[in-house]
Structures are given as structure tokens and as C-alpha cells.
C-alpha atoms as a PDB file:
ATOM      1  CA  UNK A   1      -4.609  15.028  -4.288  1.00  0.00           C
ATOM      2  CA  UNK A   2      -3.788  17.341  -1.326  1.00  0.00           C
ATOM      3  CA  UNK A   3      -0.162  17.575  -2.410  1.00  0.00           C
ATOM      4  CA  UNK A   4      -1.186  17.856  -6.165  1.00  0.00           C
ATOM      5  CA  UNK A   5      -3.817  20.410  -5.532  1.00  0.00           C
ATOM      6  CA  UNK A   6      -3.022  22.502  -2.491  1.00  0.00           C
ATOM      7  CA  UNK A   7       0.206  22.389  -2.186  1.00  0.00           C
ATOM      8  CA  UNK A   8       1.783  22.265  -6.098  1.00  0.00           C
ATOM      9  CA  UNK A   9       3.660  19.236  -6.176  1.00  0.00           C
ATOM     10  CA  UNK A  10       3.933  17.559  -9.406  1.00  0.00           C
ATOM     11  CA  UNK A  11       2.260  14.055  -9.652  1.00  0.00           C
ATOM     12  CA  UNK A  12       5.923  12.109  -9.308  1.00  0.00           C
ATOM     13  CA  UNK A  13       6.742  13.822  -6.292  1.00  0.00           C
ATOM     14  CA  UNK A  14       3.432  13.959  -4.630  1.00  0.00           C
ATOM     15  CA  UNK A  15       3.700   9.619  -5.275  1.00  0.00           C
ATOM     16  CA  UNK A  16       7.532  10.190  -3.920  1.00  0.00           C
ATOM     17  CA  UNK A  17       5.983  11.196  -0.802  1.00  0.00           C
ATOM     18  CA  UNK A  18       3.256   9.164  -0.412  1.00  0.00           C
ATOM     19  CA  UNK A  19       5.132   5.653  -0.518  1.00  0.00           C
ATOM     20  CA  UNK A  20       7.405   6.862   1.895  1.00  0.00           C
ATOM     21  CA  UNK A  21       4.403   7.773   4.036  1.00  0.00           C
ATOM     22  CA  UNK A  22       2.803   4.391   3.511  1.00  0.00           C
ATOM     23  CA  UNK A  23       5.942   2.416   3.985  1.00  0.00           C
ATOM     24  CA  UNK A  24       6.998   3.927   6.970  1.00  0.00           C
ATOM     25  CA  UNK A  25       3.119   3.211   8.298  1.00  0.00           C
ATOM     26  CA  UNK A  26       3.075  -0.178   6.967  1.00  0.00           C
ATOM     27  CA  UNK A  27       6.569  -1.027   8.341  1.00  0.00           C
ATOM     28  CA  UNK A  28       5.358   0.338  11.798  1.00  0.00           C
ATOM     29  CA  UNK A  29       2.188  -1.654  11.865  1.00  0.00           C
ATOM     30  CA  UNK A  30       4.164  -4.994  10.737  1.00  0.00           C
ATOM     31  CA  UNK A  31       7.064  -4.603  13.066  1.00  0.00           C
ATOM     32  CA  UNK A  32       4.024  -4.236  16.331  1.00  0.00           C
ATOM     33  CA  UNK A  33       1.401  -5.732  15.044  1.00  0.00           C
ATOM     34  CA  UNK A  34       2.183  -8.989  12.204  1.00  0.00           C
ATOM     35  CA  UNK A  35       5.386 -10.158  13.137  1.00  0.00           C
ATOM     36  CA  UNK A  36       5.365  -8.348  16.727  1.00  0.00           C
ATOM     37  CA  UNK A  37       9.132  -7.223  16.426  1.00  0.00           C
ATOM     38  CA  UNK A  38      11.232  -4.313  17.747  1.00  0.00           C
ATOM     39  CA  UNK A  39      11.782  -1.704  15.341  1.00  0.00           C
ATOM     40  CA  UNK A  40      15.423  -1.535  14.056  1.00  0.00           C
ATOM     41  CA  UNK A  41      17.059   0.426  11.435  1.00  0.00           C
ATOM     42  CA  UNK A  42      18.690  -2.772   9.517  1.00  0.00           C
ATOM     43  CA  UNK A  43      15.134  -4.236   9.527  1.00  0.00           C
ATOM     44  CA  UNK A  44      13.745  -0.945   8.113  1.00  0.00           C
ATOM     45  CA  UNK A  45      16.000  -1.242   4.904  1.00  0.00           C
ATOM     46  CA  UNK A  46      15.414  -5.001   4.638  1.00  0.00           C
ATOM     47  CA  UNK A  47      11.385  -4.063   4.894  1.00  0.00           C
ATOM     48  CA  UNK A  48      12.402  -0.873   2.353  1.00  0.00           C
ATOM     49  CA  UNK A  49      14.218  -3.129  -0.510  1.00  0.00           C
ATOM     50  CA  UNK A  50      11.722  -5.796  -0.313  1.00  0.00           C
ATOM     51  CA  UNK A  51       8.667  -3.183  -1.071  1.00  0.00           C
ATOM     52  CA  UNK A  52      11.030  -1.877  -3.962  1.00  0.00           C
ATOM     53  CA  UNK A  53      11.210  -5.354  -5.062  1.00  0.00           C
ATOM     54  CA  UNK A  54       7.354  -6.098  -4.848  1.00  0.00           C
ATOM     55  CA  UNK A  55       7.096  -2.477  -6.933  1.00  0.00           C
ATOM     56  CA  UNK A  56       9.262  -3.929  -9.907  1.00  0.00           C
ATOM     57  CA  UNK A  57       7.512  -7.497  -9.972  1.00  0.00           C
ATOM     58  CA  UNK A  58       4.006  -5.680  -9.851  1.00  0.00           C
ATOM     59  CA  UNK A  59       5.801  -3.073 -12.849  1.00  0.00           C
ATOM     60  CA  UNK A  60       6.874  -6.488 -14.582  1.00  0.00           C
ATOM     61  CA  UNK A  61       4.028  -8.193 -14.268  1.00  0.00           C
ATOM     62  CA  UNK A  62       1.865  -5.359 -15.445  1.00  0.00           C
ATOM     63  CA  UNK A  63       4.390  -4.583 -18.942  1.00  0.00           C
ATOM     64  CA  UNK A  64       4.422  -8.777 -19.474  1.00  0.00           C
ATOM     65  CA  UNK A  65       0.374  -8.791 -19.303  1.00  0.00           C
ATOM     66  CA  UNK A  66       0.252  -5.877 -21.691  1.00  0.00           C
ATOM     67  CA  UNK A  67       2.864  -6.986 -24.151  1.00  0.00           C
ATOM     68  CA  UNK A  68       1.261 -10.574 -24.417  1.00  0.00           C
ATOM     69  CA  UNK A  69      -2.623  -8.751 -24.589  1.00  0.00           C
ATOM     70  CA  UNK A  70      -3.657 -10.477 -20.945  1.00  0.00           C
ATOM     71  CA  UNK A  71      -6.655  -8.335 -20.238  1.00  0.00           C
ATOM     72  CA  UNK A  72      -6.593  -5.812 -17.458  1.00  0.00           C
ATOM     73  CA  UNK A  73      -9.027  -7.936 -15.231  1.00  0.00           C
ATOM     74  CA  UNK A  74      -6.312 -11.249 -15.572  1.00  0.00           C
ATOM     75  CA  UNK A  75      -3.909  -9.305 -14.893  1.00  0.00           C
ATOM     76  CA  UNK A  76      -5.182  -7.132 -11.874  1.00  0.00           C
ATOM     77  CA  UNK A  77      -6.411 -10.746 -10.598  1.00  0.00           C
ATOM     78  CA  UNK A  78      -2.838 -12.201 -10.917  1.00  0.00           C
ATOM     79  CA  UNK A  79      -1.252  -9.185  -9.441  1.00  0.00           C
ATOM     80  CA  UNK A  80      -3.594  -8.593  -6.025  1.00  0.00           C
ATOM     81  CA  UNK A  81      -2.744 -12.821  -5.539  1.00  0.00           C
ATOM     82  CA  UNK A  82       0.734 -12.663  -6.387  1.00  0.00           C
ATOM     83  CA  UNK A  83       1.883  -9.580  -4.736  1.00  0.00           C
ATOM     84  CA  UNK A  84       0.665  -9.754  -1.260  1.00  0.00           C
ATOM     85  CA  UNK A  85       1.864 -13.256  -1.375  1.00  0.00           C
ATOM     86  CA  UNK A  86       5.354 -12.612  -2.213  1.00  0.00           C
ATOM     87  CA  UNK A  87       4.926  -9.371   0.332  1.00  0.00           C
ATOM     88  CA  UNK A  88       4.187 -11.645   2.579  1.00  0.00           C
ATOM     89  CA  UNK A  89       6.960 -14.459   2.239  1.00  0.00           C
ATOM     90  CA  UNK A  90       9.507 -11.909   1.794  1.00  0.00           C
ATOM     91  CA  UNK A  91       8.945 -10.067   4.902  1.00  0.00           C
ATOM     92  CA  UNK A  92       8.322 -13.354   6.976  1.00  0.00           C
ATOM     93  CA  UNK A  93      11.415 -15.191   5.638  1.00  0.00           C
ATOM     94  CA  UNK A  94      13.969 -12.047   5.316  1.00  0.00           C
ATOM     95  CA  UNK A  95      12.494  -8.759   6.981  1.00  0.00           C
ATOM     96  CA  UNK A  96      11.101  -9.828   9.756  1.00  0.00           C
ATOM     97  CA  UNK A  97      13.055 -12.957  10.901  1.00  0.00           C
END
């Protein structure tokens, strides 16, 4: 909203900058606190392409559920199990190995 309403940014930039905020947070916060790693540029990109990956499956899975009529409650329910599991596995099996 702050970007959006104080500062002018359109809504698709505002959300450019805001995932980059959040992912460099979240990649921070994995690298110390889950997986208790040093921080490292090749791990970064890893941690980067498997949050763009997690982005398209959560995109997919929300355009399947709406083409095939799944109601937005199924769908939110199969998304906020499916995602932070795959988050997960990815970034414990090829990010943060």
C-alpha cells in the first residue's frame, strides 16, 4: 500500500518490489535459522529459481482449479498444503544442501 499510495508505483511494480523484499528476508532467515547455512551467492539463485518455481505451480494450480470449477476454498486448501510442502522439499533437497 505504501508504495501504491505514497509513493506512486503502479500495483505490478509495487508487487516487483515486494517479493524481492520478502525473498531476500526469507532467504536470510532460512540460510541462519532452518537449514543454519552460510549465505552464498550460488545458493541465493538456487533459493531465487525455486520460489519462481513455487510461484508458477501456485499460478497453475490456481488456473487448473478455476478451469475445472474447484471452489476457491478446495483450492486455497490444496494450495497452502501443497506449496509450503514443495517449498520445503525443494529448498532442503536442492537450495540448501
Amino acid at each position: 500500500m505504501f508504495l501504491i499510495d505514497v509513493i506512486g508505483f503502479n500495483l505490478g511494480f509495487s508487487t516487483i518490489i515486494a517479493f524481492s523484499i520478502c525473498l531476500v528476508i526469507s532467504y536470510v532467515l532460512h540460510s541462519g535459522w532452518s537449514f543454519k547455512v552460510e549465505y552464498s551467492l550460488n545458493r541465493f539463485i538456487r533459493f531465487t529459481l525455486a520460489a519462481i518455481l513455487n510461484l508458477a505451480v501456485l499460478l497453475g494450480i490456481s488456473v487448473l482449479a478455476e478451469s475445472l470449477h474447484i471452489s476457491n476454498l478446495k483450492s486455497v486448501l490444496l494450495t497452502c498444503t501443497l506449496i509450503p510442502l514443495a517449498s520445503y522439499l525443494l529448498n532442503k533437497i536442492w537450495v540448501f544442501r
